[in-house]
C-alpha atoms as a PDB file:
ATOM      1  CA  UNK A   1     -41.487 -62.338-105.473  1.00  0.00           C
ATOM      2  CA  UNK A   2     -44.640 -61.748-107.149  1.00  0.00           C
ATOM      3  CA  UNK A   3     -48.305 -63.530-106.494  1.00  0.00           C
ATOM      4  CA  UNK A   4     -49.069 -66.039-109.112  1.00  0.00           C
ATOM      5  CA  UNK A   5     -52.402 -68.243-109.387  1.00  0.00           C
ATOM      6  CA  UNK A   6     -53.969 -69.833-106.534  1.00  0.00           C
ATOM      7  CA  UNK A   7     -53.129 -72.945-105.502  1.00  0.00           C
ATOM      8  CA  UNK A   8     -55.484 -76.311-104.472  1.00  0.00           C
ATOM      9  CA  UNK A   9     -55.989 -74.445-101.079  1.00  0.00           C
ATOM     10  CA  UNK A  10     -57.080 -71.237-103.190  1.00  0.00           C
ATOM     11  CA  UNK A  11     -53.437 -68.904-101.786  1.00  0.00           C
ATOM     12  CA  UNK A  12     -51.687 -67.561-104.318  1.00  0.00           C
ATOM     13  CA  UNK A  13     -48.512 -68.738-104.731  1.00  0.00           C
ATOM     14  CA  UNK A  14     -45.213 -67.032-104.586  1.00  0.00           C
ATOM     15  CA  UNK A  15     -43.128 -66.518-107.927  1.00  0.00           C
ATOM     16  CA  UNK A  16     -39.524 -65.542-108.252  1.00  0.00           C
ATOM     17  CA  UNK A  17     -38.810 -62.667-110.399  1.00  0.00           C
ATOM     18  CA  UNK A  18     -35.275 -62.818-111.524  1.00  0.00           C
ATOM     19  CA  UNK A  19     -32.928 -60.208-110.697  1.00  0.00           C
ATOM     20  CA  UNK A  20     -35.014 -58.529-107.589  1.00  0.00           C
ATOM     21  CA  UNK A  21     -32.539 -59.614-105.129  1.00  0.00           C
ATOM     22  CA  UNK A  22     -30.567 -56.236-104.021  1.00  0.00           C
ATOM     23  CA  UNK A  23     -27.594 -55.694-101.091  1.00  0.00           C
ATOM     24  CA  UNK A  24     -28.444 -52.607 -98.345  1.00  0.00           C
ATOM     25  CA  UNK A  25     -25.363 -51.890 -96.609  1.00  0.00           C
ATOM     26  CA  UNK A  26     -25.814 -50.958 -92.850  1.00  0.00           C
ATOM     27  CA  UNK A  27     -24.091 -50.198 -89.505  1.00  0.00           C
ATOM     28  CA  UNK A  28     -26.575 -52.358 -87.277  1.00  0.00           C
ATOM     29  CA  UNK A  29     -29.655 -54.191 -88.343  1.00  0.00           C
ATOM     30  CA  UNK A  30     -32.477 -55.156 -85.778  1.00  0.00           C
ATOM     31  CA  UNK A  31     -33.923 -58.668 -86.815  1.00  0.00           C
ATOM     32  CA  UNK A  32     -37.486 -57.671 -86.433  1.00  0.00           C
ATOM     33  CA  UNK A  33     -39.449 -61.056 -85.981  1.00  0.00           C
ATOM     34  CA  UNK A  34     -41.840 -62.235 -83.811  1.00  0.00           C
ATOM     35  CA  UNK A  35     -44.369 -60.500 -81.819  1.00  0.00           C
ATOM     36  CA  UNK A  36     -42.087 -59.073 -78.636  1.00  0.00           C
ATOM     37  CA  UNK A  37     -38.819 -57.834 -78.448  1.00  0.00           C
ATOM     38  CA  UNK A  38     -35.775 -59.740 -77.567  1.00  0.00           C
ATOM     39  CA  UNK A  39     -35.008 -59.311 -74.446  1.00  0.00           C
ATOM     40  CA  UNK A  40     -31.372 -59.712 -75.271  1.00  0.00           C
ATOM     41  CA  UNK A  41     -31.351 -56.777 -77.270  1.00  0.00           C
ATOM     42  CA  UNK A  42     -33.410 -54.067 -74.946  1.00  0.00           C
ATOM     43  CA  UNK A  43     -30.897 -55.346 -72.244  1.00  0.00           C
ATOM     44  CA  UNK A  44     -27.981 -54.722 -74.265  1.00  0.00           C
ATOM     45  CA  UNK A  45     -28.676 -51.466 -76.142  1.00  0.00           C
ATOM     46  CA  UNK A  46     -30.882 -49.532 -72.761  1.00  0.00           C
ATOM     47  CA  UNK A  47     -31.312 -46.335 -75.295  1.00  0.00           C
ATOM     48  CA  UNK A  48     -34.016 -48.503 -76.721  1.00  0.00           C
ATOM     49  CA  UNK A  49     -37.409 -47.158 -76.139  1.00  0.00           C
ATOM     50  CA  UNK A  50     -40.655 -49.488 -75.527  1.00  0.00           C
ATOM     51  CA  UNK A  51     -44.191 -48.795 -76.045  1.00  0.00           C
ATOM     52  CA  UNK A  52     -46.398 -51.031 -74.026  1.00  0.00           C
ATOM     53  CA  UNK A  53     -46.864 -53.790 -76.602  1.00  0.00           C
ATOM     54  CA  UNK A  54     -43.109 -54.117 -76.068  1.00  0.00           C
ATOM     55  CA  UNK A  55     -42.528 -52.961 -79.703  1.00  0.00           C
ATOM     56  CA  UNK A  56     -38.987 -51.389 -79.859  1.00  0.00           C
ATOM     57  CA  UNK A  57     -39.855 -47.756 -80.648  1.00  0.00           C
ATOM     58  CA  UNK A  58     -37.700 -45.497 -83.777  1.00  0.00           C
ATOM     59  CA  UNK A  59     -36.556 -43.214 -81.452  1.00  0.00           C
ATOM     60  CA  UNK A  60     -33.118 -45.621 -80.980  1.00  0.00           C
ATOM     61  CA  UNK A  61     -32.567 -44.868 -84.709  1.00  0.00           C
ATOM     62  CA  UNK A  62     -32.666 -41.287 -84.014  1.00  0.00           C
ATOM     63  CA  UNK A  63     -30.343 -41.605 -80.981  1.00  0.00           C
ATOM     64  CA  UNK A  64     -27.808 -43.302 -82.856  1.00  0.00           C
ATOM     65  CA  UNK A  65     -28.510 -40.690 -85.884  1.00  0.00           C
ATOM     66  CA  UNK A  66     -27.785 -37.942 -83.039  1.00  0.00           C
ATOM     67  CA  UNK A  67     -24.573 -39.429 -81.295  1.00  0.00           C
ATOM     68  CA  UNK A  68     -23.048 -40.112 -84.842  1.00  0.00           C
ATOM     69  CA  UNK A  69     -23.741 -36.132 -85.773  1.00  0.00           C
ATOM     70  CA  UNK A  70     -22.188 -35.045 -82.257  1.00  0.00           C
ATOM     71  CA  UNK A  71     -19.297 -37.782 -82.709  1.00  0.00           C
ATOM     72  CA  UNK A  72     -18.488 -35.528 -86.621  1.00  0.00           C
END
């Protein structure tokens, strides 16, 4: 998407731009929306890390970077 003119309310609006769309392929993907972790997840996956805004910290991503190197 890129910003086009502004609108009545003075936003810019949002227009497509053809053939942006791309595919990422990945092993696990962490919906990141909202303002506090799921408690779902941190319950399920404990190596997760939390600072105390309850933001889930990179350090999982390095975990699971370091048990897939010791796993090779």
């Amino acid at each position: 998407m890129q910003l086009g003119e502004p609108d009545e309310s003075g936003r810019k609006r949002p227009i497509p731009i053809e053939n942006s769309e791309f595919l990422i392929d990945t092993d696990t993907t962490i919906i990141a929306i909202g303002t506090r972790a799921n408690p779902i997840l941190t319950k399920s996956i404990p190596e997760l890390r939390l600072n105390k805004l309850l933001e889930v910290l990179l350090s999982y991503l390095l975990w699971v970077q370091e048990k897939e190197r010791l796993r090779q």
